[in-house]
PDB file of N, CA and C in Angstrom:
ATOM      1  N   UNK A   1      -3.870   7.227  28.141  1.00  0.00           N
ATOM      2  CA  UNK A   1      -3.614   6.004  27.425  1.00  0.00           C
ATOM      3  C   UNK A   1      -2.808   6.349  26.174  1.00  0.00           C
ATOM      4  N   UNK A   2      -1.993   5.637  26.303  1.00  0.00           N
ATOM      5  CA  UNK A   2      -0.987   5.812  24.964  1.00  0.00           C
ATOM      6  C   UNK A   2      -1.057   4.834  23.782  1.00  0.00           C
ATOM      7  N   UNK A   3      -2.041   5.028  22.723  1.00  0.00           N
ATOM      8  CA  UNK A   3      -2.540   3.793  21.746  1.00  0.00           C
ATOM      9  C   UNK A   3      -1.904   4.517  20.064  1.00  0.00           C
ATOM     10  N   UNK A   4      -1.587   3.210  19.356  1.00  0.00           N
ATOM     11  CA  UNK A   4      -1.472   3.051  18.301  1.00  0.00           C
ATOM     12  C   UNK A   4      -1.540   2.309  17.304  1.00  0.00           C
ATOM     13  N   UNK A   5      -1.204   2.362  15.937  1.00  0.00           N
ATOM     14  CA  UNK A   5      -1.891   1.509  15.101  1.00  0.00           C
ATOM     15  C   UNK A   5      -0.603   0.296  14.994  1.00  0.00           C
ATOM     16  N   UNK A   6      -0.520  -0.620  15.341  1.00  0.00           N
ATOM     17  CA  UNK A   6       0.777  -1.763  14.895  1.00  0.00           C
ATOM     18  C   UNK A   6       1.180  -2.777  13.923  1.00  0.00           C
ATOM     19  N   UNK A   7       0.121  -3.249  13.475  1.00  0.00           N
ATOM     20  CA  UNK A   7      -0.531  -4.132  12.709  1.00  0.00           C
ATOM     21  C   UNK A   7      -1.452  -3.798  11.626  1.00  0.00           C
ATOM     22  N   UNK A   8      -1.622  -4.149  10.623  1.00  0.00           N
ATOM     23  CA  UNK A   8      -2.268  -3.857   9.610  1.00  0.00           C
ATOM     24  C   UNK A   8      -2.865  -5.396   8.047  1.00  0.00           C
ATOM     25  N   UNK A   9      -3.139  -5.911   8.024  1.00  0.00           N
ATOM     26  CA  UNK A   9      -3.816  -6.743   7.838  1.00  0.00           C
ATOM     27  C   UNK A   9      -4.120  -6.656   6.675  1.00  0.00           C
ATOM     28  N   UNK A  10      -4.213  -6.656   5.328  1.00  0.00           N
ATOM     29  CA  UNK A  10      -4.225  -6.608   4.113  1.00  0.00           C
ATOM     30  C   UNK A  10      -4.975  -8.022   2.962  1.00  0.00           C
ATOM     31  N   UNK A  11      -6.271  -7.606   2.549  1.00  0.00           N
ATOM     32  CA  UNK A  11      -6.229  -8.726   1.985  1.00  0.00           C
ATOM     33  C   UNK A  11      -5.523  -9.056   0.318  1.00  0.00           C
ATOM     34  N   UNK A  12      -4.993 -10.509   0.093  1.00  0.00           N
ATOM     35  CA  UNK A  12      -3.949 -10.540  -0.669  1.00  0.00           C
ATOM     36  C   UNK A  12      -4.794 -11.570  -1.773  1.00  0.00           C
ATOM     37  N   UNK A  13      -4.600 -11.219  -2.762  1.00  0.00           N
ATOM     38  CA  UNK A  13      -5.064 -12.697  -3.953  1.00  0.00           C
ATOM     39  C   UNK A  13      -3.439 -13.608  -3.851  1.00  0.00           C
ATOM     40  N   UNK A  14      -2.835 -12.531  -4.508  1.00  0.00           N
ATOM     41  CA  UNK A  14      -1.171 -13.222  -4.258  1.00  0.00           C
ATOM     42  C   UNK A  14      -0.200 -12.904  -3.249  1.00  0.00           C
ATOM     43  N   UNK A  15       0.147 -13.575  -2.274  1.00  0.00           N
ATOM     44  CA  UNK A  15       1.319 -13.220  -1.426  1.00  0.00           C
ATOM     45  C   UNK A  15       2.355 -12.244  -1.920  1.00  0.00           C
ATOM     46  N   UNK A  16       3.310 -13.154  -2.713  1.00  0.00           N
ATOM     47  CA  UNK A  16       4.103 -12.705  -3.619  1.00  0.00           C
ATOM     48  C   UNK A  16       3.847 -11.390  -4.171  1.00  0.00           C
ATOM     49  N   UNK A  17       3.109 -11.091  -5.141  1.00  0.00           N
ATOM     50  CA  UNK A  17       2.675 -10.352  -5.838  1.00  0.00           C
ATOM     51  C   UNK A  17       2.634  -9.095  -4.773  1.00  0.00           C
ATOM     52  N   UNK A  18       2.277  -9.436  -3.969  1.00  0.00           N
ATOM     53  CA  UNK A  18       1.867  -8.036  -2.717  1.00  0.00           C
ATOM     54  C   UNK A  18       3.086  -7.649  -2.068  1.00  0.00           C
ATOM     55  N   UNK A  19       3.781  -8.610  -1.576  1.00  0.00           N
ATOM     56  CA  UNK A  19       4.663  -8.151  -1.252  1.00  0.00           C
ATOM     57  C   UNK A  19       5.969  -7.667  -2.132  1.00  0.00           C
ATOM     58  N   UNK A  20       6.529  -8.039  -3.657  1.00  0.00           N
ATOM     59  CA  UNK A  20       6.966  -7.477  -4.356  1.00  0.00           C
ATOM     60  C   UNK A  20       6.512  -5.909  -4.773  1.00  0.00           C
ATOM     61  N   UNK A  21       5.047  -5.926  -4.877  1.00  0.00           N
ATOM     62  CA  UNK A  21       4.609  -4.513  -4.812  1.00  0.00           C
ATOM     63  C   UNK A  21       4.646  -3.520  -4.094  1.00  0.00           C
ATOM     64  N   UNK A  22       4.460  -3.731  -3.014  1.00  0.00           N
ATOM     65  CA  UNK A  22       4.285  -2.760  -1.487  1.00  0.00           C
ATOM     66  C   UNK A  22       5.641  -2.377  -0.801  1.00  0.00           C
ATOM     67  N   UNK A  23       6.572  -3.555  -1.523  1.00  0.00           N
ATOM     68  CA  UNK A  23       8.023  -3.634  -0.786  1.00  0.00           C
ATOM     69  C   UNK A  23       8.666  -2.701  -1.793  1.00  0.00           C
ATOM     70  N   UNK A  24       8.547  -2.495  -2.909  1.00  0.00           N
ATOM     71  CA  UNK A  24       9.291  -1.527  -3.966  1.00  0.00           C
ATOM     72  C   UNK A  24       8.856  -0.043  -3.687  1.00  0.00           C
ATOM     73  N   UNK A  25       6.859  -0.018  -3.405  1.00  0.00           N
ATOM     74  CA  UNK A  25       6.778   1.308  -3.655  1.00  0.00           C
ATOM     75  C   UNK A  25       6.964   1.741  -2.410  1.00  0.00           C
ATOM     76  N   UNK A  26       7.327   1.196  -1.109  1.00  0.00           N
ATOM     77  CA  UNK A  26       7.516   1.934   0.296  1.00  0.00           C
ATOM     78  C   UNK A  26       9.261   1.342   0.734  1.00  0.00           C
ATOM     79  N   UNK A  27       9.563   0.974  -0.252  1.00  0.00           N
ATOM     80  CA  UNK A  27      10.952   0.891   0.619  1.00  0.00           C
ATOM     81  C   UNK A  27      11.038   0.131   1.422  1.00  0.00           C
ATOM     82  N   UNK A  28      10.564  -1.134   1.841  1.00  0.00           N
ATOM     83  CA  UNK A  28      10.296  -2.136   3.116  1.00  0.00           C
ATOM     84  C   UNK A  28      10.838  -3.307   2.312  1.00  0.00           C
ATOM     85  N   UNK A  29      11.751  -3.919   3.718  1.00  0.00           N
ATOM     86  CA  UNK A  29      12.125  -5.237   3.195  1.00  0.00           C
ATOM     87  C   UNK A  29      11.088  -6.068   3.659  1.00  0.00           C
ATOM     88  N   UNK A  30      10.783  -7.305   3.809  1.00  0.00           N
ATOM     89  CA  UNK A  30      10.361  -8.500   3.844  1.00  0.00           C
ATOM     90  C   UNK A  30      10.675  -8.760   5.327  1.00  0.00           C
ATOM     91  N   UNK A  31      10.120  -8.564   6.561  1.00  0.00           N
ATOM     92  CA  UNK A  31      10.952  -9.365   7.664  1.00  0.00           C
ATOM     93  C   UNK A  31       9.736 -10.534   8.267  1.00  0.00           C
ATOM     94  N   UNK A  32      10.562 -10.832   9.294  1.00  0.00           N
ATOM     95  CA  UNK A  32       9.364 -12.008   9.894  1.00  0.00           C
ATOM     96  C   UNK A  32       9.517 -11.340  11.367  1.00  0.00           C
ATOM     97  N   UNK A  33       8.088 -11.637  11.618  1.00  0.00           N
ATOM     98  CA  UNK A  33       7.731 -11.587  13.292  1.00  0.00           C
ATOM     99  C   UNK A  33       7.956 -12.741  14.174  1.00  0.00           C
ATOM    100  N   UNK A  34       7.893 -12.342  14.928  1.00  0.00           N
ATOM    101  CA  UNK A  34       8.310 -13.579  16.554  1.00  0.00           C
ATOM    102  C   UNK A  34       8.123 -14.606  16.197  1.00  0.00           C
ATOM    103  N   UNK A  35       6.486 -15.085  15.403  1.00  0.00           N
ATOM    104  CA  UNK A  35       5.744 -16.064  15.116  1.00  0.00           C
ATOM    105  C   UNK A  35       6.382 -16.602  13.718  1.00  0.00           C
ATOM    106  N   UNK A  36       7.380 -16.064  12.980  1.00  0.00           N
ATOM    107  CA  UNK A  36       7.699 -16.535  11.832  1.00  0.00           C
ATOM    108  C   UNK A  36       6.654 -16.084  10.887  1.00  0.00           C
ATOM    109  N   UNK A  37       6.343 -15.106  10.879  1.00  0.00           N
ATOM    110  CA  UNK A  37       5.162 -14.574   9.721  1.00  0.00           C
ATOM    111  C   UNK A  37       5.592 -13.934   9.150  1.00  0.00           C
ATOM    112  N   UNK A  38       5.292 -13.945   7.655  1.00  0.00           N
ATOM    113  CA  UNK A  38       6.046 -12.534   6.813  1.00  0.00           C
ATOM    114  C   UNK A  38       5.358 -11.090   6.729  1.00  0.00           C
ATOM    115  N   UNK A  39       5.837 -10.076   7.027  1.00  0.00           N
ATOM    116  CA  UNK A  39       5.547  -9.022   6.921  1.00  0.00           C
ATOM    117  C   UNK A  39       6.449  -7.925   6.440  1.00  0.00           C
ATOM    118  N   UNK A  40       6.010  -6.557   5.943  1.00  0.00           N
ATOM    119  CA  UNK A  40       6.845  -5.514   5.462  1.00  0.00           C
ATOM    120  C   UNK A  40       6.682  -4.787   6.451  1.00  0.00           C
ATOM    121  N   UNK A  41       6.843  -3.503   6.845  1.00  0.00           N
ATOM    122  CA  UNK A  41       7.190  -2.684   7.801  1.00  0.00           C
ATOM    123  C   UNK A  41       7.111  -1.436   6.637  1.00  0.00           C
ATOM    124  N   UNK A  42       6.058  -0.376   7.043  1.00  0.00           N
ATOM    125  CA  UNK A  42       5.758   1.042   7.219  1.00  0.00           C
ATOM    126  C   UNK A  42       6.027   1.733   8.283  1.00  0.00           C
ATOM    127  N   UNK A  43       6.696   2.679   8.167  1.00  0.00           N
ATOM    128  CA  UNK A  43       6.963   2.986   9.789  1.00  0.00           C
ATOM    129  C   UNK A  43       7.260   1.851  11.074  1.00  0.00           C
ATOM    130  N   UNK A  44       6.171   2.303  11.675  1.00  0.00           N
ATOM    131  CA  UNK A  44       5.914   1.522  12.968  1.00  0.00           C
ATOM    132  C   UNK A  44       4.683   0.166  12.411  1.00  0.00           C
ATOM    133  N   UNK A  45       4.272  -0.023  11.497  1.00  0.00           N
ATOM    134  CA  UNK A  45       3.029  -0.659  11.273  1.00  0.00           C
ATOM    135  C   UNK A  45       3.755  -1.663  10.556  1.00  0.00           C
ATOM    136  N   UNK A  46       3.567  -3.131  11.048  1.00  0.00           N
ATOM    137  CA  UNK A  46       3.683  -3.902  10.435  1.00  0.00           C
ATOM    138  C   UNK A  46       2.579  -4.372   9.110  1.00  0.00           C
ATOM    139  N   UNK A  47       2.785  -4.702   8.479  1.00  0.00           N
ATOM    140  CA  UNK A  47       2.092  -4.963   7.394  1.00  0.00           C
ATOM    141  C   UNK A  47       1.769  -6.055   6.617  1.00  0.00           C
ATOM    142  N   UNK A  48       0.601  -7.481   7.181  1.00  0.00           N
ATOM    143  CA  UNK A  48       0.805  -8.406   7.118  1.00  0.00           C
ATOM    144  C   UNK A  48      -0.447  -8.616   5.789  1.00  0.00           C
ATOM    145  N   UNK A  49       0.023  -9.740   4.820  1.00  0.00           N
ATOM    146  CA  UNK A  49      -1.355 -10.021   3.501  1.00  0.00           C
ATOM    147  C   UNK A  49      -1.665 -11.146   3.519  1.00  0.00           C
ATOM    148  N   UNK A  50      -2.739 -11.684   3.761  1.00  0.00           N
ATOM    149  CA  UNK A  50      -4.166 -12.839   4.082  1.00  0.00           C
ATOM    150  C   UNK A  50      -4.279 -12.729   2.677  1.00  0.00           C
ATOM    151  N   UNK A  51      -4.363 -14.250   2.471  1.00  0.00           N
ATOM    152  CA  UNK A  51      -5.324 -14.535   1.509  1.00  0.00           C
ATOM    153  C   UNK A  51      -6.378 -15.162   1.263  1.00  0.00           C
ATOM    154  N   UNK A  52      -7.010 -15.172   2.523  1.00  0.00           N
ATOM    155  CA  UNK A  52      -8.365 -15.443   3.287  1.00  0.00           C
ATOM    156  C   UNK A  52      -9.070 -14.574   3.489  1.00  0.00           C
ATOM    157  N   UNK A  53      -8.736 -12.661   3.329  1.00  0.00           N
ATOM    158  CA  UNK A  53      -9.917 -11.926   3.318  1.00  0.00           C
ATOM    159  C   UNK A  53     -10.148 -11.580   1.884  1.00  0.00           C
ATOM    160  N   UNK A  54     -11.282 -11.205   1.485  1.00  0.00           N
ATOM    161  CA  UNK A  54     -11.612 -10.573   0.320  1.00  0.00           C
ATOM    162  C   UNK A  54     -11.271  -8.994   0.074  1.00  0.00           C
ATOM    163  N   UNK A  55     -10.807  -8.997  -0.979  1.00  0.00           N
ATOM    164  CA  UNK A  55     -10.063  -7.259  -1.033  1.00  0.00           C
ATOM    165  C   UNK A  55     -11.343  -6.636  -1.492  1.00  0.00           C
ATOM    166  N   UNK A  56     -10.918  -5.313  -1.274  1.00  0.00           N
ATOM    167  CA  UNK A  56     -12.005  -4.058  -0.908  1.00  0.00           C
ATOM    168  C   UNK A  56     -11.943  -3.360  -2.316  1.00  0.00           C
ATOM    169  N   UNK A  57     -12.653  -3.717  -3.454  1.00  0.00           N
ATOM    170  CA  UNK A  57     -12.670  -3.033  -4.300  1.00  0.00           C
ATOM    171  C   UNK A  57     -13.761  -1.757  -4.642  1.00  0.00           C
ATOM    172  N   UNK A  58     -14.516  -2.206  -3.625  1.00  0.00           N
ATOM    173  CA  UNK A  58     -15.563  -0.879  -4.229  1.00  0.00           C
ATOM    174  C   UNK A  58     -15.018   0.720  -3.299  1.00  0.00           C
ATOM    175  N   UNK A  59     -14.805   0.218  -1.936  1.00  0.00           N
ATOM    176  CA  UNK A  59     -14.795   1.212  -1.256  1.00  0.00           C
ATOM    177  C   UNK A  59     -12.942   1.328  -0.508  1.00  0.00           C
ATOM    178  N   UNK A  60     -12.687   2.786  -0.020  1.00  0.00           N
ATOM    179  CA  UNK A  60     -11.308   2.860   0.565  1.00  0.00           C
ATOM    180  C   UNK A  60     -11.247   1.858   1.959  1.00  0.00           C
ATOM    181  N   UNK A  61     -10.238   1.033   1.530  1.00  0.00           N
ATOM    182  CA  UNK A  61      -9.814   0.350   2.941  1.00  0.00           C
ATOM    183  C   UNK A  61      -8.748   1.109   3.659  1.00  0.00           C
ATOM    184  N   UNK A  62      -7.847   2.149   2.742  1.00  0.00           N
ATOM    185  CA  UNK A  62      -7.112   2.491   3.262  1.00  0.00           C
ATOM    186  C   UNK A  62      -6.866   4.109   2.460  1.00  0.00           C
ATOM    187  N   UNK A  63      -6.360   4.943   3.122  1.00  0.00           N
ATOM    188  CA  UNK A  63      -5.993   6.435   2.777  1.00  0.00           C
ATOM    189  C   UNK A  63      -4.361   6.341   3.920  1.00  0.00           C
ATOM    190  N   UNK A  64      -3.856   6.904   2.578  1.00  0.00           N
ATOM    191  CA  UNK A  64      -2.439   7.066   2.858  1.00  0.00           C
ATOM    192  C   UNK A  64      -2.418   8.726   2.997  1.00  0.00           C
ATOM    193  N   UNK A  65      -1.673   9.331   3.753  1.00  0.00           N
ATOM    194  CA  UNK A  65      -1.298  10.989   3.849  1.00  0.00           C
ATOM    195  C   UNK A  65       0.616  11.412   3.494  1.00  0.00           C
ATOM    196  N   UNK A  66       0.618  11.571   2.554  1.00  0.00           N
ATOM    197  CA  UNK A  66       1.885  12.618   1.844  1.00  0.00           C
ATOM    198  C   UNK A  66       1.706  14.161   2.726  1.00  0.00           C
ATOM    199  N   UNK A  67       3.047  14.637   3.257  1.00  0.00           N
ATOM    200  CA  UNK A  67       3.162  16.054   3.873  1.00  0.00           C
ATOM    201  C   UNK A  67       2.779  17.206   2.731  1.00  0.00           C
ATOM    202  N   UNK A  68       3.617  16.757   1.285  1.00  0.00           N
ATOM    203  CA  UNK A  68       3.676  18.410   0.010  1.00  0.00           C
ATOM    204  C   UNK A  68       3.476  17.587  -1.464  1.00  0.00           C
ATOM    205  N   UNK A  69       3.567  18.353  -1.931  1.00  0.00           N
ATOM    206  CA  UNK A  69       2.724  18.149  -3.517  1.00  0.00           C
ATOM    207  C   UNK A  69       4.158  16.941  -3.885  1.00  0.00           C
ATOM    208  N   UNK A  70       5.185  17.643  -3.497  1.00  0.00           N
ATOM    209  CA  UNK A  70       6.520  16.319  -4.200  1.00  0.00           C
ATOM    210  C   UNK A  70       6.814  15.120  -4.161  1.00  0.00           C
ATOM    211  N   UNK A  71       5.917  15.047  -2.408  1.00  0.00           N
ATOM    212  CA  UNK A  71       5.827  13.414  -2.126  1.00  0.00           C
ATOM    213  C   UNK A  71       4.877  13.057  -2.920  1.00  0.00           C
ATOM    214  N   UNK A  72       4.056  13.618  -2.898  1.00  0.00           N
ATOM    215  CA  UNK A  72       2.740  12.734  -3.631  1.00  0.00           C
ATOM    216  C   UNK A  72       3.578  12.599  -4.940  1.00  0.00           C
ATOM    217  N   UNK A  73       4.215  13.626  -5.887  1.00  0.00           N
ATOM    218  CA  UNK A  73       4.356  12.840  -7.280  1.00  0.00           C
ATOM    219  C   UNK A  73       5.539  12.336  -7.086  1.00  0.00           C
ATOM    220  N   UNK A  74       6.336  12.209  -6.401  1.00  0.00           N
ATOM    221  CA  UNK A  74       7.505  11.111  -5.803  1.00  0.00           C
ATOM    222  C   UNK A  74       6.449   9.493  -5.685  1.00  0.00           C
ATOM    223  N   UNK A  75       5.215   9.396  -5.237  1.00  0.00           N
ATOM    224  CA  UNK A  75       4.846   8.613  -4.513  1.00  0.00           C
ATOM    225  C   UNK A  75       4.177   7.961  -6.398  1.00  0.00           C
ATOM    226  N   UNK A  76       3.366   8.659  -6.648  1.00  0.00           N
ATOM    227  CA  UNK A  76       2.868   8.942  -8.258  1.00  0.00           C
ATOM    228  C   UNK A  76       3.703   8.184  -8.818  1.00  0.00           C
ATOM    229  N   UNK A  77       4.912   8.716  -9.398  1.00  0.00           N
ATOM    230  CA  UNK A  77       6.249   7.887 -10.021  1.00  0.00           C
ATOM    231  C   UNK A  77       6.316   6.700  -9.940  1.00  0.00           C
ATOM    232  N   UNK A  78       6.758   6.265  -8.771  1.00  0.00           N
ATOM    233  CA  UNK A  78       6.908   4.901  -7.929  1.00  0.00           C
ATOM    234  C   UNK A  78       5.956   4.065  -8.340  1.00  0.00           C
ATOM    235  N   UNK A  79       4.573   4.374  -8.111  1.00  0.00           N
ATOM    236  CA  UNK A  79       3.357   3.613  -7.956  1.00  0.00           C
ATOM    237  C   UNK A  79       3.655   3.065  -9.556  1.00  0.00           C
ATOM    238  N   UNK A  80       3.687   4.135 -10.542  1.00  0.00           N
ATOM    239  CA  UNK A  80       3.349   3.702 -11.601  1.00  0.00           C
ATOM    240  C   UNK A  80       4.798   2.312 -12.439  1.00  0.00           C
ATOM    241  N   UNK A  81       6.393   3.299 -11.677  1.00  0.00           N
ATOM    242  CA  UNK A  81       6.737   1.507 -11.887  1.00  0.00           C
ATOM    243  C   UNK A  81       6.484   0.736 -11.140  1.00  0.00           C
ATOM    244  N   UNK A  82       6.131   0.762 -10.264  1.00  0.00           N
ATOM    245  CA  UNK A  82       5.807  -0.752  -9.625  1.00  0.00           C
ATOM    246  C   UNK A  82       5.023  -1.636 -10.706  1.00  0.00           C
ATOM    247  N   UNK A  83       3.891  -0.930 -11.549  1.00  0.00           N
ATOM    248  CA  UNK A  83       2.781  -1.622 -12.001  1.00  0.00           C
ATOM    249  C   UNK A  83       3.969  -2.310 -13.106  1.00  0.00           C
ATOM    250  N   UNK A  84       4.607  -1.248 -14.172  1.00  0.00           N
ATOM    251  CA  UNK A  84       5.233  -1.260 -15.117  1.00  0.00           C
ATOM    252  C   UNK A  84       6.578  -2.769 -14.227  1.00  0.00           C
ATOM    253  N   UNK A  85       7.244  -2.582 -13.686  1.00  0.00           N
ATOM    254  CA  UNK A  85       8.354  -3.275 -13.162  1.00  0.00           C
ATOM    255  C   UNK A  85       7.399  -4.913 -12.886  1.00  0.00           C
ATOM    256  N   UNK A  86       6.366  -4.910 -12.200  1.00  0.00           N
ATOM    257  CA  UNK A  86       5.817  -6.451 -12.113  1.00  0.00           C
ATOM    258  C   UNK A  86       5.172  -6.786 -13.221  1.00  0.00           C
ATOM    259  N   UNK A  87       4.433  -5.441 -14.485  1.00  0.00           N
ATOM    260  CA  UNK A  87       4.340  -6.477 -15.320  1.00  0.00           C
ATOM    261  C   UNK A  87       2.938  -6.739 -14.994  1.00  0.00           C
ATOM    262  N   UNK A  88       2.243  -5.427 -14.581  1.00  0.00           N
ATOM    263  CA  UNK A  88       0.817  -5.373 -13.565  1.00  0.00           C
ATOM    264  C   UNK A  88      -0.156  -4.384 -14.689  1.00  0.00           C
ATOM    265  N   UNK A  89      -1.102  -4.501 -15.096  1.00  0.00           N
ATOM    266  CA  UNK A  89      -1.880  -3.600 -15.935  1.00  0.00           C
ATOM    267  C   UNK A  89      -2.033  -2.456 -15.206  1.00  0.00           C
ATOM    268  N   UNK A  90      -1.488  -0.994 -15.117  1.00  0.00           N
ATOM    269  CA  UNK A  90      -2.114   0.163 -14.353  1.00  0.00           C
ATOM    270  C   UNK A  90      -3.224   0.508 -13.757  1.00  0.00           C
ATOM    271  N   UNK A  91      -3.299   0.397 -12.294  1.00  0.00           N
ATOM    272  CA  UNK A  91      -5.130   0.577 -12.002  1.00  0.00           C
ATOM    273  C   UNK A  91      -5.270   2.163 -10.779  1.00  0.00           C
ATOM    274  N   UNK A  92      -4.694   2.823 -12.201  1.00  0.00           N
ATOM    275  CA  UNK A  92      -5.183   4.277 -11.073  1.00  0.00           C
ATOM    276  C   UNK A  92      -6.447   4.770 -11.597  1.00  0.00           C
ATOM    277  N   UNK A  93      -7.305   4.542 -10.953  1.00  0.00           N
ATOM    278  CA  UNK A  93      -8.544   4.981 -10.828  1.00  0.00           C
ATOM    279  C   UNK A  93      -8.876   6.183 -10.864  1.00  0.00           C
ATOM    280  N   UNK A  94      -8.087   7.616 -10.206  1.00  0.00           N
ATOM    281  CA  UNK A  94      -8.294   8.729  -9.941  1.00  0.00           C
ATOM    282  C   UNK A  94      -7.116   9.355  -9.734  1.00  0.00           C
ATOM    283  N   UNK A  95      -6.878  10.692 -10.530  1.00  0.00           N
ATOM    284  CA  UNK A  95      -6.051  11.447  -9.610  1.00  0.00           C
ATOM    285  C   UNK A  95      -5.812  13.175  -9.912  1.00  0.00           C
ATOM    286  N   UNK A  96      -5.295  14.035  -9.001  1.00  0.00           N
ATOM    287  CA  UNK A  96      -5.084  15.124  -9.361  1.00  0.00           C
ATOM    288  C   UNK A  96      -4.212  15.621  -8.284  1.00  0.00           C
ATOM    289  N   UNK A  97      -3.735  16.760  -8.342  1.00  0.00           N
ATOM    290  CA  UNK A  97      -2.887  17.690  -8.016  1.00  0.00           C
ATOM    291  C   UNK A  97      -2.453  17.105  -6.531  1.00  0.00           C
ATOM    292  N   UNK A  98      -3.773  16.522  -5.755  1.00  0.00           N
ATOM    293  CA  UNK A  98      -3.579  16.552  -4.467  1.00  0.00           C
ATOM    294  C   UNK A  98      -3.879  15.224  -3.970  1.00  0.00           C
ATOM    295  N   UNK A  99      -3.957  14.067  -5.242  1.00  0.00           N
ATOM    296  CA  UNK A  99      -4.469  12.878  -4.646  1.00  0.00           C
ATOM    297  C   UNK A  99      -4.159  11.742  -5.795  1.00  0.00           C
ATOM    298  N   UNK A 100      -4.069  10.246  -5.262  1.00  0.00           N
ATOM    299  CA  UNK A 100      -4.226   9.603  -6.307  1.00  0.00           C
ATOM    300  C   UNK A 100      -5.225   8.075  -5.498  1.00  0.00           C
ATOM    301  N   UNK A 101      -5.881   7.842  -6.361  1.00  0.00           N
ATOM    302  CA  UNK A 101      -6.430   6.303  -5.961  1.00  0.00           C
ATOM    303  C   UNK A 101      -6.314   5.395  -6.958  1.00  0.00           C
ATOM    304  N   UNK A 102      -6.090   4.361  -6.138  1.00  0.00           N
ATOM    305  CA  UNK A 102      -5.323   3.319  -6.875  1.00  0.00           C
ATOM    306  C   UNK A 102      -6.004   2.025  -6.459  1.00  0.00           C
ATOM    307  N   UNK A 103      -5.933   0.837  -7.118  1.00  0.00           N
ATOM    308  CA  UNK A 103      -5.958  -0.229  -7.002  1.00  0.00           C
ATOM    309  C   UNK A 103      -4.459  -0.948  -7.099  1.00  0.00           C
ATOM    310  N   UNK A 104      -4.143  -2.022  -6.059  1.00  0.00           N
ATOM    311  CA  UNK A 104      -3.135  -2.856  -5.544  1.00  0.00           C
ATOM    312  C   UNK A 104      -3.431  -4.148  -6.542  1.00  0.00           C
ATOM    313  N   UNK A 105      -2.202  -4.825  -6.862  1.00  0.00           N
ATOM    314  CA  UNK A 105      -2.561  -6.134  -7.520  1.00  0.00           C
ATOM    315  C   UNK A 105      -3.398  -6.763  -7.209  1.00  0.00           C
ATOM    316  N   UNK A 106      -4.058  -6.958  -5.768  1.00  0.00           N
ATOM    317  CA  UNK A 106      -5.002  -8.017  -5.271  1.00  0.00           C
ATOM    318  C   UNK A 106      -6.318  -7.270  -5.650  1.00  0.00           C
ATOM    319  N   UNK A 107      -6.496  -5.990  -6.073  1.00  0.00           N
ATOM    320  CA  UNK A 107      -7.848  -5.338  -6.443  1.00  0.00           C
ATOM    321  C   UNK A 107      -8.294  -4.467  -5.104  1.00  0.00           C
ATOM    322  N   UNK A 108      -7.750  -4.237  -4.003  1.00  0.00           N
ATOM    323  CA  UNK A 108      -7.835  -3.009  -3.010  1.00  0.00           C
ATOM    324  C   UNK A 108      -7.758  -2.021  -3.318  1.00  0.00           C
ATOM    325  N   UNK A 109      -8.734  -0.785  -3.115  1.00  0.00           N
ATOM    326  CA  UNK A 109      -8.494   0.678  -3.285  1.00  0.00           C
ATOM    327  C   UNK A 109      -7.787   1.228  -2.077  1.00  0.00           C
ATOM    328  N   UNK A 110      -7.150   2.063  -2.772  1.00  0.00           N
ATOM    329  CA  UNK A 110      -6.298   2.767  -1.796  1.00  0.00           C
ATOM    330  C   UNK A 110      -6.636   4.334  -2.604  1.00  0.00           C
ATOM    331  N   UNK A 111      -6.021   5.506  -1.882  1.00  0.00           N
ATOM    332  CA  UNK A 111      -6.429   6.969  -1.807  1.00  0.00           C
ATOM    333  C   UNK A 111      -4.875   7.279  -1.318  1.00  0.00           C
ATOM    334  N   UNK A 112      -4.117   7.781  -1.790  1.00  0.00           N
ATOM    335  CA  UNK A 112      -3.160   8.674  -1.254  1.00  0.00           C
ATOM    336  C   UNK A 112      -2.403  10.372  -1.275  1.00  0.00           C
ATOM    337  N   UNK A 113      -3.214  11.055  -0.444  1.00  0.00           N
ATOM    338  CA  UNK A 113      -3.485  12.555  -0.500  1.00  0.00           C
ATOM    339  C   UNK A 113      -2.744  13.396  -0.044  1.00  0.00           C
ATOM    340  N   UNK A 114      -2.322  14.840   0.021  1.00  0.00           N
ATOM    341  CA  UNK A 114      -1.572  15.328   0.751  1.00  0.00           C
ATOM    342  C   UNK A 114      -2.501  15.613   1.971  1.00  0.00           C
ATOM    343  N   UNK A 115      -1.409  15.371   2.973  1.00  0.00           N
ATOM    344  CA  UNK A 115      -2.195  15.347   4.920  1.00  0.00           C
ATOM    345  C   UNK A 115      -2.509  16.814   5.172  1.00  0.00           C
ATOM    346  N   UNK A 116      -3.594  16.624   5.737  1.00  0.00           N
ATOM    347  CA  UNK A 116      -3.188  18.746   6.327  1.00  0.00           C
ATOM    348  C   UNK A 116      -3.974  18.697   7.530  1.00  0.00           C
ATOM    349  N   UNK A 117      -2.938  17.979   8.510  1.00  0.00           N
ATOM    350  CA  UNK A 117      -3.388  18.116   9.935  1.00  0.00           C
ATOM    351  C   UNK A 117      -4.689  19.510  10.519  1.00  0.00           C
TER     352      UNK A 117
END
């Protein structure tokens, strides 16, 4: 069986807000699916934000994997204008050499580490 992840589901306080964010720090434009829905695009994973689920602030909804120490502070950089560029109070929660966790405008934790298959 040949399975993968396609879809990804995000809960959003602000549409907008999420997608100005997520679209700066990954490089993704804005497209629409078949259905006319807006989504960004990671890779292969579409990336759609509800503002009908409640965001995950206590615990990781999501862990991101960086290959070497450069992406991560390539990734570091970015994160932090995004906050600075929207005009977003900084919500990195944690970080060091090999990791950072963060909170998203809507209040989601996220974790983004270097991978080591």
């Amino acid at each position: 069986m040949n399975i993968c992840l396609s879809k990804l589901i995000v809960a959003s306080t602000d549409r907008v807000m999420s997608f100005n964010f997520f679209s700066f720090i990954f490089d993704a434009d804005i497209e629409k699916d078949s259905e006319g829905v807006e989504h960004i695009r990671i890779d292969s994973i579409r990336v759609y934000f509800d503002l009908n689920i409640k965001p995950r602030i206590k615990s990781f909804g999501f862990i991101l994997g960086l290959s070497n120490f450069e992406e991560l502070s390539n990734f570091k950089q970015k994160l932090k204008l995004a906050y600075y560029k929207d005009a977003v109070k900084p919500k990195i929660m944690n970080e060091s050499d090999s990791f950072i966790e963060f909170k998203d405008p809507s209040g989601n934790l996220w974790r983004t580490e270097i991978y080591k298959p």
